[in-house]
Protein backbone atom coordinates (compact mmCIF):
# COMPACT_ATOMS: atom_id res chain seq x y z
CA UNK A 1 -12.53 7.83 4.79
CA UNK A 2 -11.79 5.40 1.46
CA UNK A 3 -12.40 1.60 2.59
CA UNK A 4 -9.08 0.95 2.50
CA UNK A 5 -7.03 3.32 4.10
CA UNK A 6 -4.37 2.11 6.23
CA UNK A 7 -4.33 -1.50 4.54
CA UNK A 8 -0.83 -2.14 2.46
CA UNK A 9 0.01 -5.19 1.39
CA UNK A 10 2.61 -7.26 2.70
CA UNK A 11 5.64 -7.23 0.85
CA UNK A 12 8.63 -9.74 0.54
CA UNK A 13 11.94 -9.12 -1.87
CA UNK A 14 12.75 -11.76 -4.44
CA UNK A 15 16.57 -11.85 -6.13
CA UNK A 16 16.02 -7.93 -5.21
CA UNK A 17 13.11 -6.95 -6.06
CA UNK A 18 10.25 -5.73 -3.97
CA UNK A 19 7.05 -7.92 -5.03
CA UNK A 20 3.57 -8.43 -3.00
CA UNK A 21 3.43 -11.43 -1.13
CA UNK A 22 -0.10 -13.41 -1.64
CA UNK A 23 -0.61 -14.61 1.98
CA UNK A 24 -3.42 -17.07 0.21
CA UNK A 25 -1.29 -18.98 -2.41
CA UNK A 26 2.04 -17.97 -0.26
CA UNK A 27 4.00 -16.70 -2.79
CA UNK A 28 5.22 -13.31 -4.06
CA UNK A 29 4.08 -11.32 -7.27
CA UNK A 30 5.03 -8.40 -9.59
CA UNK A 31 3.39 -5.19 -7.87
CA UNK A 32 1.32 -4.79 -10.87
CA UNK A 33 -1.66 -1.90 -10.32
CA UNK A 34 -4.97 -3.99 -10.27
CA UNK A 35 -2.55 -6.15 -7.91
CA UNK A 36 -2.19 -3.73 -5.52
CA UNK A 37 -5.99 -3.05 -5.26
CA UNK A 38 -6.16 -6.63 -5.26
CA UNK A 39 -4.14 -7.59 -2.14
CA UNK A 40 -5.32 -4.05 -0.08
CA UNK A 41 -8.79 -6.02 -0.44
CA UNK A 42 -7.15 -8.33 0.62
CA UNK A 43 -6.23 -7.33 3.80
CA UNK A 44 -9.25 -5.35 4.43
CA UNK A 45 -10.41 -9.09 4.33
CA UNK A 46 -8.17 -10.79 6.84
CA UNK A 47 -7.55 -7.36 9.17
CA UNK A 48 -11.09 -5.68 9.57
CA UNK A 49 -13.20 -8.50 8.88
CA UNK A 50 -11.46 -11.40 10.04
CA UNK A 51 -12.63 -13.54 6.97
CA UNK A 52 -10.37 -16.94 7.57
CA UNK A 53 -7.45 -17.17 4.19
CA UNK A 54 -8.80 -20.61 3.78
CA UNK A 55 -11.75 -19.31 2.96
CA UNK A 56 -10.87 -17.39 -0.08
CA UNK A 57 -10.09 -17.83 -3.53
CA UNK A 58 -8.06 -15.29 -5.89
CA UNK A 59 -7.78 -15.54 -9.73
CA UNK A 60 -10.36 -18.88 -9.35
CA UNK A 61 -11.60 -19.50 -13.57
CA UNK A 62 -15.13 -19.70 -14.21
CA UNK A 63 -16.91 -20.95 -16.72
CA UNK A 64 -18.96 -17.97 -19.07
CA UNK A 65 -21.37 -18.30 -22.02
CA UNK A 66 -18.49 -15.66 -23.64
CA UNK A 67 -15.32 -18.17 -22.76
CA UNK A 68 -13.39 -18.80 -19.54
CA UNK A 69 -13.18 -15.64 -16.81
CA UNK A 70 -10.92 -15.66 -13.77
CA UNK A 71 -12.38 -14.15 -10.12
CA UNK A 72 -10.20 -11.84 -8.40
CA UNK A 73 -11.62 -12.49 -4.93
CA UNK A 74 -14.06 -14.76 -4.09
CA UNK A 75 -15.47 -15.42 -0.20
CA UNK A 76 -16.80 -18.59 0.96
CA UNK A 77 -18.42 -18.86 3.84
CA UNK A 78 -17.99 -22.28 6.22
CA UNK A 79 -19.63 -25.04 4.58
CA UNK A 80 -17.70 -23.28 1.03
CA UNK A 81 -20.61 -21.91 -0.93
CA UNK A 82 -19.58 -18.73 -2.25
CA UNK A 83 -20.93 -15.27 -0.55
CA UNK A 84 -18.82 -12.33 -2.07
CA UNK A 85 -18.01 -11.91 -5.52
CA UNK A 86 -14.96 -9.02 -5.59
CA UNK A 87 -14.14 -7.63 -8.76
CA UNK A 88 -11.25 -5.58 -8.68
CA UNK A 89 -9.71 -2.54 -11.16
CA UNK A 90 -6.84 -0.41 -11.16
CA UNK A 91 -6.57 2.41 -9.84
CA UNK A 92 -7.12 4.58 -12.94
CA UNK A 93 -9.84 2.85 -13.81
CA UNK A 94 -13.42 3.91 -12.59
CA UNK A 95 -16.06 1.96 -11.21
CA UNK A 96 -18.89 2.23 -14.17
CA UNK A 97 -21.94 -0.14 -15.10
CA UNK A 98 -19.87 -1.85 -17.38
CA UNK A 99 -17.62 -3.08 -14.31
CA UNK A 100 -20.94 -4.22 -12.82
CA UNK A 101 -22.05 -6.06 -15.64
CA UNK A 102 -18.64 -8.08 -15.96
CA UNK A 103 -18.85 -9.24 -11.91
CA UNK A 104 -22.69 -9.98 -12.93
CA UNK A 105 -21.66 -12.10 -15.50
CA UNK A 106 -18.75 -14.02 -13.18
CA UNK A 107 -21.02 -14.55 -10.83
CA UNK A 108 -23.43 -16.09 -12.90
CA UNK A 109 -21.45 -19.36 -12.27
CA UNK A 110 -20.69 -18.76 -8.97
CA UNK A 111 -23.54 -17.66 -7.52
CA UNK A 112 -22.66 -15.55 -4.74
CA UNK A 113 -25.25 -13.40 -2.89
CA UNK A 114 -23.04 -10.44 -2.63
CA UNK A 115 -21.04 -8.63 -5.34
CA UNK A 116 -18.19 -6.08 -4.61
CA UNK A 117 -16.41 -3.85 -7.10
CA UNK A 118 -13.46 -1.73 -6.16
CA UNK A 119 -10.21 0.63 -7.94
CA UNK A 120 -9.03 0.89 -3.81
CA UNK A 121 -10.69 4.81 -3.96
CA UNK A 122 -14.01 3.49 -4.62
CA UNK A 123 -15.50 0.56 -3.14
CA UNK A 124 -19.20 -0.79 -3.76
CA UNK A 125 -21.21 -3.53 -2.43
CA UNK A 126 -24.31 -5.11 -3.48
CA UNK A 127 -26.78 -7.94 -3.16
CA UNK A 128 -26.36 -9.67 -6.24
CA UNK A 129 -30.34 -9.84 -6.49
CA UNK A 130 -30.29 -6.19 -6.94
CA UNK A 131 -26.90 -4.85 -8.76
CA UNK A 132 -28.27 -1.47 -8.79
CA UNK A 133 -29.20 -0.64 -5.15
CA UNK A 134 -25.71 -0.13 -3.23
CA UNK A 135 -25.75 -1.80 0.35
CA UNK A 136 -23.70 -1.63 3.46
CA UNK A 137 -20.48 -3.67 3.98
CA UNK A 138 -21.75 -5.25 7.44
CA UNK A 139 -24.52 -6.48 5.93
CA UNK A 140 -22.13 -9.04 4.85
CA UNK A 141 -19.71 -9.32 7.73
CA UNK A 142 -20.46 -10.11 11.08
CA UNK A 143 -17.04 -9.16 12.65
CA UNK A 144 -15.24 -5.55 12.53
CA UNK A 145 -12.14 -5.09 14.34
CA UNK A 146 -9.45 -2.98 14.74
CA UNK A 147 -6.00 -3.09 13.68
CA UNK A 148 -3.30 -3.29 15.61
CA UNK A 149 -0.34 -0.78 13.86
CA UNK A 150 2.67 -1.97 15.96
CA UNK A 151 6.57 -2.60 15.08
CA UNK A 152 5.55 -6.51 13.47
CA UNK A 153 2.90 -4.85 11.10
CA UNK A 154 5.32 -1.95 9.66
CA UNK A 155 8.02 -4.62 9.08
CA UNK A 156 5.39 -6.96 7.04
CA UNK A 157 4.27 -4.02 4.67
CA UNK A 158 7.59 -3.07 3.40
CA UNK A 159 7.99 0.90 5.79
CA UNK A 160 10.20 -1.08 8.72
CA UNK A 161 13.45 -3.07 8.53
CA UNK A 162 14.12 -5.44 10.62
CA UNK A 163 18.14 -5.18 10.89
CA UNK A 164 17.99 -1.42 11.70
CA UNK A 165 18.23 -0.12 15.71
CA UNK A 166 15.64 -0.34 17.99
CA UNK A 167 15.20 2.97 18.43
CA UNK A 168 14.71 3.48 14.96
CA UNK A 169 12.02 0.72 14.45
CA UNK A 170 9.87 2.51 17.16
CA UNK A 171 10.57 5.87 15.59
CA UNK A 172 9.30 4.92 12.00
CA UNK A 173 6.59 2.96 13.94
CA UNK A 174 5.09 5.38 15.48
CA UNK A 175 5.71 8.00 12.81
CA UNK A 176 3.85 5.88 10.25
CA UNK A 177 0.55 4.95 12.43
CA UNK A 178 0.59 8.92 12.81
CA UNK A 179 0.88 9.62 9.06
CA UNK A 180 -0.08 6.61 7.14
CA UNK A 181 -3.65 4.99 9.05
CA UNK A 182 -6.08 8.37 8.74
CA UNK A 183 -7.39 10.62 5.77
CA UNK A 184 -6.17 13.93 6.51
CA UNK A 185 -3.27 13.65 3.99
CA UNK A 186 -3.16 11.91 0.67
CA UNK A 187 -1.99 8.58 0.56
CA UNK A 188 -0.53 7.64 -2.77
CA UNK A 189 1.44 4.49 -4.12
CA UNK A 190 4.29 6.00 -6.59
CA UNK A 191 6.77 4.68 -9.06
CA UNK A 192 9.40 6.66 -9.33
CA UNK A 193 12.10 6.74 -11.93
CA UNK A 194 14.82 3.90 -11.13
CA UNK A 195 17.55 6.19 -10.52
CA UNK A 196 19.21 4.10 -7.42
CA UNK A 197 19.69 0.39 -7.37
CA UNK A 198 16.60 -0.33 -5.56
CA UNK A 199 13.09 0.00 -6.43
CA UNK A 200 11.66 3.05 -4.70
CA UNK A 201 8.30 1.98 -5.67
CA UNK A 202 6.18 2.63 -2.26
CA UNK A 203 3.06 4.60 -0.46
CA UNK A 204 4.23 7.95 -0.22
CA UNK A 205 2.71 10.82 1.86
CA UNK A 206 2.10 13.74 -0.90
CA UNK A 207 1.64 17.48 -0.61
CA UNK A 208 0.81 19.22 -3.84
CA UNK A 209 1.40 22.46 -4.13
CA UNK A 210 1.07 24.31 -7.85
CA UNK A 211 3.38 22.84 -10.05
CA UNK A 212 5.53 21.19 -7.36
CA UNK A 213 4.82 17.85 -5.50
CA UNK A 214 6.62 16.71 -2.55
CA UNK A 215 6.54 13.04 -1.21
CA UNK A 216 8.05 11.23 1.77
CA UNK A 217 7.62 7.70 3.19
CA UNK A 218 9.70 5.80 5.20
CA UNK A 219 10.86 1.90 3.62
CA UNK A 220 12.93 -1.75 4.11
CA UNK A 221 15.01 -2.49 1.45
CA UNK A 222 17.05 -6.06 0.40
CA UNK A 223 19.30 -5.12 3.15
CA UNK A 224 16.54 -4.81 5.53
CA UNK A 225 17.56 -1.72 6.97
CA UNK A 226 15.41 1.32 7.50
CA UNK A 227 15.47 4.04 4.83
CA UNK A 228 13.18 7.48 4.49
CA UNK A 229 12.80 8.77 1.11
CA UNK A 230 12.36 12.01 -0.05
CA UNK A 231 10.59 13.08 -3.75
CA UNK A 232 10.69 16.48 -5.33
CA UNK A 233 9.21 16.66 -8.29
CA UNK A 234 7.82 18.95 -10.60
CA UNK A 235 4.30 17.69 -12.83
CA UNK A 236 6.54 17.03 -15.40
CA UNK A 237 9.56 15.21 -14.18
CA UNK A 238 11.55 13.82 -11.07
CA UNK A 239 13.94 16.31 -9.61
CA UNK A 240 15.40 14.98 -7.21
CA UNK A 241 15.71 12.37 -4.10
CA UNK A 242 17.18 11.88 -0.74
CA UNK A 243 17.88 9.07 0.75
CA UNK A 244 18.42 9.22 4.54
CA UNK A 245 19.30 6.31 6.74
CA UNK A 246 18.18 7.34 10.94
CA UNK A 247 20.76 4.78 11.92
CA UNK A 248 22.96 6.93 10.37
CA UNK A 249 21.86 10.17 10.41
CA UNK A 250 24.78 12.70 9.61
CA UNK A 251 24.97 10.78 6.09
CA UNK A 252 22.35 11.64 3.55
CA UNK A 253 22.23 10.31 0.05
CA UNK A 254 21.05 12.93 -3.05
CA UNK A 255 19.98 11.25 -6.13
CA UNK A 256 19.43 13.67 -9.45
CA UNK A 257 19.63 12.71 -13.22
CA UNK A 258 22.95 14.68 -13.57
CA UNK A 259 24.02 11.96 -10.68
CA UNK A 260 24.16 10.59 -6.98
CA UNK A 261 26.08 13.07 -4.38
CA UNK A 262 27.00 11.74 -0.79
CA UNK A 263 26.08 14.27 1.93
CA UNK A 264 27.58 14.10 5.17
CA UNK A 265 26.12 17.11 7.67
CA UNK A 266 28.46 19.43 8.83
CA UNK A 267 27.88 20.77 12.25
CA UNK A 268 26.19 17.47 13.95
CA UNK A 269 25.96 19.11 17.11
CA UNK A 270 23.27 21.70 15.87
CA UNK A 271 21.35 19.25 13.93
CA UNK A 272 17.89 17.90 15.21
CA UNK A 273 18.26 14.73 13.41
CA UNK A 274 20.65 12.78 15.80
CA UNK A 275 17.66 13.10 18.02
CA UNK A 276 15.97 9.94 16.62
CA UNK A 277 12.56 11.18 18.51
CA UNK A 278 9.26 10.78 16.46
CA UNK A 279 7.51 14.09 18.11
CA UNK A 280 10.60 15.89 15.91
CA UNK A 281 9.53 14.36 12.77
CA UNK A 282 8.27 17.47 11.55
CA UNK A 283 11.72 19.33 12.11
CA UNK A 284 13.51 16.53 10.70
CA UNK A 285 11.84 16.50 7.57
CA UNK A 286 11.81 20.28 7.05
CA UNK A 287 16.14 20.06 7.88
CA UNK A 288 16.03 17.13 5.05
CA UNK A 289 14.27 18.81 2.56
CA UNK A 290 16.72 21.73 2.70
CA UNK A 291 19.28 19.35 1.17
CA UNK A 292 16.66 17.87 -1.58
């Protein structure tokens, strides 16, 4: 299992707009790919290894032979000397020697004894004595714990409004530790089109399957109510997405570059998905994805 499964950062809106929120410099910022690997590190930091936030540093300059560099995560131990040098990429951008050489070169001023380099699907650690020999993590961390995926944690990454039912809290809850905190499905964070006035921009569960792709996650929007969403797509282009609201569940939303359609289901009595029950997730997404 990657590092950082099941770690997401937190997310906050601003006028709108669904931004990280830095829970080190407390303030919110564009969700920018090297910034997502950035603050999942981030939380694999604060969750599993119970590193204190006021002992770390993000985007600290240093001072290089070459001109001014900028750390994206540094860890200090308690008296603040430095002990982990992170060096973070994108996701579509590998972890190679020359990555290794650049945290090398940061931490020539810093002087950490440990260097990490991560996209979020690789992660490597090292003693910074001896770049080339790859090391295990708890050789650096004395703690390990587990996280705890309840109703507050959902909320803070962005899959759980706060405003929607009860009832449906604890059903996306429970559906998303199930789905979103193992490896046997791919995880992946997508940016679809802007077709619908908010950002759909989110982890999605994806199935691939030839020439189609099908993703689903659950999300909190400005309103902070509860929404699922629903991707079809084909490997060239968007097809098509539902919107579907469990506080609401006869009313469906279908959004598809000719336009947006309102769907409101029919023959309520027959249909599973006024039973807002999370072990008949599987029917309700197969009913939904008859309308996508």
């Amino acid at each position: 299992m990657a590092l950082l499964q099941g770690l997401y950062p937190r997310i906050r809106y601003k006028d709108g707009k669904r931004r990280f929120w830095n829970p080190v410099y407390k303030k919110t910022l564009l969700p920018l790919p090297e910034e997502l690997v950035r603050h999942r590190f981030l939380e694999y930091l604060i969750e599993k290894r119970c590193w204190s936030l006021s002992r770390i540093s993000m985007e600290s300059g240093v001072e290089m032979s070459s001109g001014k560099g900028r750390t994206d995560l540094v860890c200090y131990n308690k008296s603040f000397a430095p002990v982990l040098l992170v060096e973070c990429k994108a996701p579509n951008i590998p972890i190679t020697e020359k990555t290794a050489i650049q945290a090398v070169q940061y931490n020539r001023a810093l002087e950490a004894e440990y260097l990490c380099l991560t996209n979020g699907q690789t992660t490597r650690f090292f003693k910074s004595s001896d770049p080339a020999s790859e090391i295990n993590p708890d050789e650096i961390f004395d703690k390990q714990a587990e996280i705890d995926y309840d109703e507050a944690f959902w909320q803070e990454r962005g899959f759980v409004g706060e405003k929607s039912a009860e009832q449906t809290r604890a059903y996306i809850s429970e559906i998303c530790s199930k789905y979103f905190t193992n490896g046997r499905e791919e995880v992946a964070y997508l940016r679809p089109p802007v077709i619908f006035e908010h950002s759909l921009n989110h982890f999605y569960k994806v199935d691939e399957n030839g020439t189609e792709l099908t993703a689903w996650t659950f999300m909190s929007t400005p309103d902070r109510k509860s929404y699922l969403v629903l991707l079809k797509s084909s490997k060239k282009e968007l097809q098509s997405v539902l919107i579907w609201n469990p506080d609401k569940p006869e009313h469906l939303i279908l959004l598809q570059p000719k336009g947006i359609e309102d769907i409101t289901i029919q023959d309520e009595d027959s249909s599973e998905l006024n039973k807002i029950e999370p072990q008949l997730f599987t029917n309700h997404l197969k009913e939904l994805s008859k309308y996508c």
